[in-house]
C-alpha atoms as a PDB file:
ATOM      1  CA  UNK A   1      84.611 149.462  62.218  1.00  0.00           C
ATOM      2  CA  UNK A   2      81.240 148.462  60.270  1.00  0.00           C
ATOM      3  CA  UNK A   3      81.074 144.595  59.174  1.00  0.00           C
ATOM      4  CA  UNK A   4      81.294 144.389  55.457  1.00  0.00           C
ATOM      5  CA  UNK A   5      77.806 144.377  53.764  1.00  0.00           C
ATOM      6  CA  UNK A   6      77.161 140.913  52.531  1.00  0.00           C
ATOM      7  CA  UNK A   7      75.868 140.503  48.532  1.00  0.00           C
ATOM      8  CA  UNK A   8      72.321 139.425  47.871  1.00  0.00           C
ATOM      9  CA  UNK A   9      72.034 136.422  45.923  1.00  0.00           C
ATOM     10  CA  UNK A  10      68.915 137.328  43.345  1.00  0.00           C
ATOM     11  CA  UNK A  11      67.666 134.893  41.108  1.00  0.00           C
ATOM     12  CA  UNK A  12      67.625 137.099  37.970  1.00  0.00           C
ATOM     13  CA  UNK A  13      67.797 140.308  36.711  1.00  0.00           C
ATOM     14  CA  UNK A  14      63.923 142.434  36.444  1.00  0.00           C
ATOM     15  CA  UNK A  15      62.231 142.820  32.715  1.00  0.00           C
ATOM     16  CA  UNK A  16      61.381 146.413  33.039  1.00  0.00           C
ATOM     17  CA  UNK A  17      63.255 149.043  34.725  1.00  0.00           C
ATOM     18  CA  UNK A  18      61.112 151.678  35.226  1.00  0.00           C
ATOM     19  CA  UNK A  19      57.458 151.736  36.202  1.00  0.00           C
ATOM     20  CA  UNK A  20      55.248 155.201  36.750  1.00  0.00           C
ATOM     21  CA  UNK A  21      51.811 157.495  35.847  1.00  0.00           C
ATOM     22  CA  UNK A  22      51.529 157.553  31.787  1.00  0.00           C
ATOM     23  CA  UNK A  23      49.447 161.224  32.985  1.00  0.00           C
ATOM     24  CA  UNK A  24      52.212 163.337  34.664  1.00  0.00           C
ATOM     25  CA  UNK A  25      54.196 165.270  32.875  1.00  0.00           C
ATOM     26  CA  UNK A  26      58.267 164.698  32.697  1.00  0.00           C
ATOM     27  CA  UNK A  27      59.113 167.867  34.174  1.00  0.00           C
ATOM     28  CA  UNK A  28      56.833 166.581  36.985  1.00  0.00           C
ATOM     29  CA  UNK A  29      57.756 163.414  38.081  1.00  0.00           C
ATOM     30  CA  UNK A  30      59.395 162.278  41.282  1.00  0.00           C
ATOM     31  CA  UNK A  31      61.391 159.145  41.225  1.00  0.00           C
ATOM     32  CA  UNK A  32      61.570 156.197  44.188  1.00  0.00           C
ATOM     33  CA  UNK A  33      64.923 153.923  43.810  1.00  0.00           C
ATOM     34  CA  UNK A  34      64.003 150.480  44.141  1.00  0.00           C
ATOM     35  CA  UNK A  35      67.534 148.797  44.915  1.00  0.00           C
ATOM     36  CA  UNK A  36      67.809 145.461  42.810  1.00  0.00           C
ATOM     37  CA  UNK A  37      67.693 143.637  46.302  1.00  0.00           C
ATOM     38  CA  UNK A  38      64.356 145.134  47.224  1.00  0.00           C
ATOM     39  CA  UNK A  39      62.775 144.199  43.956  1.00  0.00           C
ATOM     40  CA  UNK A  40      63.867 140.707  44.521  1.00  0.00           C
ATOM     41  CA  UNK A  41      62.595 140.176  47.691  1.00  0.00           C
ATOM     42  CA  UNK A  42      58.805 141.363  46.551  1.00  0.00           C
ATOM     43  CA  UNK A  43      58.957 138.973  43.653  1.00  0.00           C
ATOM     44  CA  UNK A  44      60.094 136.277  46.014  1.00  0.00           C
ATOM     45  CA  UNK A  45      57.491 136.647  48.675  1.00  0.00           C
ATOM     46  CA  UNK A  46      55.037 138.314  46.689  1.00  0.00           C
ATOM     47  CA  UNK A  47      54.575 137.018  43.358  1.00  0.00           C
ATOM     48  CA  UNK A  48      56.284 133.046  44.204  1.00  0.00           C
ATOM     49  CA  UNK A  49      54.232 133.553  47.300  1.00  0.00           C
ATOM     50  CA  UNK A  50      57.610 132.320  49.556  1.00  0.00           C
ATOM     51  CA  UNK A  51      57.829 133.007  53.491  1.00  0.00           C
ATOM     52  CA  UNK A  52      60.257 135.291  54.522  1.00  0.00           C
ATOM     53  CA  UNK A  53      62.662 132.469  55.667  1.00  0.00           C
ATOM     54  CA  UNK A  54      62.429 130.782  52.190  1.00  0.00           C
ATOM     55  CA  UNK A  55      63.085 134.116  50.790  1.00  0.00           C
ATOM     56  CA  UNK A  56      66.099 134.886  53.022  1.00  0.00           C
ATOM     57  CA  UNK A  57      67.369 131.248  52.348  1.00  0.00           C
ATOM     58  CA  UNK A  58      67.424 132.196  48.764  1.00  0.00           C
ATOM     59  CA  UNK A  59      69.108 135.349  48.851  1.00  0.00           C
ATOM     60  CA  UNK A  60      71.109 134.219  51.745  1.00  0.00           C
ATOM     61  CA  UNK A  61      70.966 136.639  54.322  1.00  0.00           C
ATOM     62  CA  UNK A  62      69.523 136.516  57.438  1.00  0.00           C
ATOM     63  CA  UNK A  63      66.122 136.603  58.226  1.00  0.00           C
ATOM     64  CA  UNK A  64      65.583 139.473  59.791  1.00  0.00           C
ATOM     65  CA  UNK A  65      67.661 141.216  57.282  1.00  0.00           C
ATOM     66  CA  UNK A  66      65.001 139.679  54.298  1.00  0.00           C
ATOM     67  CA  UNK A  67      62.392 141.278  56.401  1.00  0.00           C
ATOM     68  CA  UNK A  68      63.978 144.765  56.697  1.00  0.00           C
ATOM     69  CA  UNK A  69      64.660 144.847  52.967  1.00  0.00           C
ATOM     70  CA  UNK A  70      61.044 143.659  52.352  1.00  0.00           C
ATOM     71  CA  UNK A  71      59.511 146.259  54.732  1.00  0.00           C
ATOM     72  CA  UNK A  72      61.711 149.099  53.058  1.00  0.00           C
ATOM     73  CA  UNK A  73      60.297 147.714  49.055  1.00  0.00           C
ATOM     74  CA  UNK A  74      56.740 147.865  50.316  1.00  0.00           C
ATOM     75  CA  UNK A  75      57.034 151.340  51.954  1.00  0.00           C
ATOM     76  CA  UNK A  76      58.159 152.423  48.665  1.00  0.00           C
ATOM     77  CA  UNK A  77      55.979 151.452  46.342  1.00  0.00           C
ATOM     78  CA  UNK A  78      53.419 152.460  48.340  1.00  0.00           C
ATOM     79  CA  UNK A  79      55.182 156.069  48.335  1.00  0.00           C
ATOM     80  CA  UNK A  80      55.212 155.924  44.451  1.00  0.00           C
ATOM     81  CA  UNK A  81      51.704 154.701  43.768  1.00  0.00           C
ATOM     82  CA  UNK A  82      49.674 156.779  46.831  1.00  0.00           C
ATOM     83  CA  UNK A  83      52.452 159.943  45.299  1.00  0.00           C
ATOM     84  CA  UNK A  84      51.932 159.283  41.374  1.00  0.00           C
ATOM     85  CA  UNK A  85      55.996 158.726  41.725  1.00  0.00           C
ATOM     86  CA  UNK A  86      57.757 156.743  39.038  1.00  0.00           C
ATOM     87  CA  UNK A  87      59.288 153.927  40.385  1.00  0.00           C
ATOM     88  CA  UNK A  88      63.398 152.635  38.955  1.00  0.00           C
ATOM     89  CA  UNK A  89      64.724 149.494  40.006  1.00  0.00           C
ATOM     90  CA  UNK A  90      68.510 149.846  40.093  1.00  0.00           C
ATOM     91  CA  UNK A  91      71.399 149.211  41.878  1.00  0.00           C
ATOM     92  CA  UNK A  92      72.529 147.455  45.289  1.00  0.00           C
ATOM     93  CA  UNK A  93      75.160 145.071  46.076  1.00  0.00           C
ATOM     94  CA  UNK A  94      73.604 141.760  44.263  1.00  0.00           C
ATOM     95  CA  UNK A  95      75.131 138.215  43.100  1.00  0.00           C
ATOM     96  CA  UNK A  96      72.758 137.429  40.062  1.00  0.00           C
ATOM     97  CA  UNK A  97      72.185 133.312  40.798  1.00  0.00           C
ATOM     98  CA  UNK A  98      71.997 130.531  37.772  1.00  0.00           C
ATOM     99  CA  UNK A  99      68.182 130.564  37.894  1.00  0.00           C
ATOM    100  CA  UNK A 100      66.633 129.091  34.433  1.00  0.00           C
ATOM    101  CA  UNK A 101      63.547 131.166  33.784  1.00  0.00           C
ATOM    102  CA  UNK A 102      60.987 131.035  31.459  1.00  0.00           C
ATOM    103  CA  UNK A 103      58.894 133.922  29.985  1.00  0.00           C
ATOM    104  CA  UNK A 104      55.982 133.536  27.815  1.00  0.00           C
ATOM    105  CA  UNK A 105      53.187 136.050  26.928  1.00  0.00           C
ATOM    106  CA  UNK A 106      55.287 139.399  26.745  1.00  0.00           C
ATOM    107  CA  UNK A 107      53.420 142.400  25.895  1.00  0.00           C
ATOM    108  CA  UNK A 108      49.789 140.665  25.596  1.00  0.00           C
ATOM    109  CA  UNK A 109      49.313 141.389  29.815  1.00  0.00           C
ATOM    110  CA  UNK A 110      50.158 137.784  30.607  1.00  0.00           C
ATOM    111  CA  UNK A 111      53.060 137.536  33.885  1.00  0.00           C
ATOM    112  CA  UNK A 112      55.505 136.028  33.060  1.00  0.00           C
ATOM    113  CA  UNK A 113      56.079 132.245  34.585  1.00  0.00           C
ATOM    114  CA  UNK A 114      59.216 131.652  36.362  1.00  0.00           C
ATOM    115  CA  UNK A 115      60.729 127.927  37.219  1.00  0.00           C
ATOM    116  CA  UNK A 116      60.787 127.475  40.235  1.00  0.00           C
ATOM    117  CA  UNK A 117      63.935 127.809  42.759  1.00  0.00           C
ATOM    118  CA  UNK A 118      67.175 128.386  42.500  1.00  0.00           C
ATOM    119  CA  UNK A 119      70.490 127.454  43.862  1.00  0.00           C
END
């Protein structure tokens, strides 16, 4: 029997859903699922700049499970941009954490600026 599949902790939930080409046409575009999990560990390690132990501290998983999850969001992404895919972050079996954030600069290009940690 399978050991029950541990919830992610993520920190919070994304701005925008869905990402894509503004050129293709909707009868034309292909869609990659980017599980809720996934998208948290590229913000983690990617835009906080966290190792992948930090990262799997903060989700609280293992480390080579952070890893995996990482690896998987990467190959992805790179699907949908080298593909012209659209790209929808959705679903996955996530515990959304009490991290305060704070957004400034929507819509004018600016990223928004997150506090940092969480527990």
């Amino acid at each position: 029997m399978p050991r029950p599949r541990k919830a992610r902790h993520v920190g919070c939930k994304p701005m925008v859903r869905h990402y894509g080409p503004m050129n293709i046409e909707d009868e034309q575009r292909r869609t990659v699922y980017l599980s809720i999990d996934e998208y948290e560990t590229i913000r983690l390690i990617d835009y906080l700049g966290l190792q992948q132990d930090e990262c799997a501290e903060k989700m609280r998983v293992g480390r080579t499970t952070a890893q995996r999850i990482y690896n998987d969001a990467k190959h992805k992404i790179a699907d949908a941009i080298v593909n012209g895919k659209m790209i929808e972050i959705t679903g996955g079996d996530v515990v959304y954490t009490n991290e305060i954030t704070e957004r400034r600069g929507h819509g004018q290009g600016n990223r928004g600026r997150m506090k940092k940690g969480f527990e």
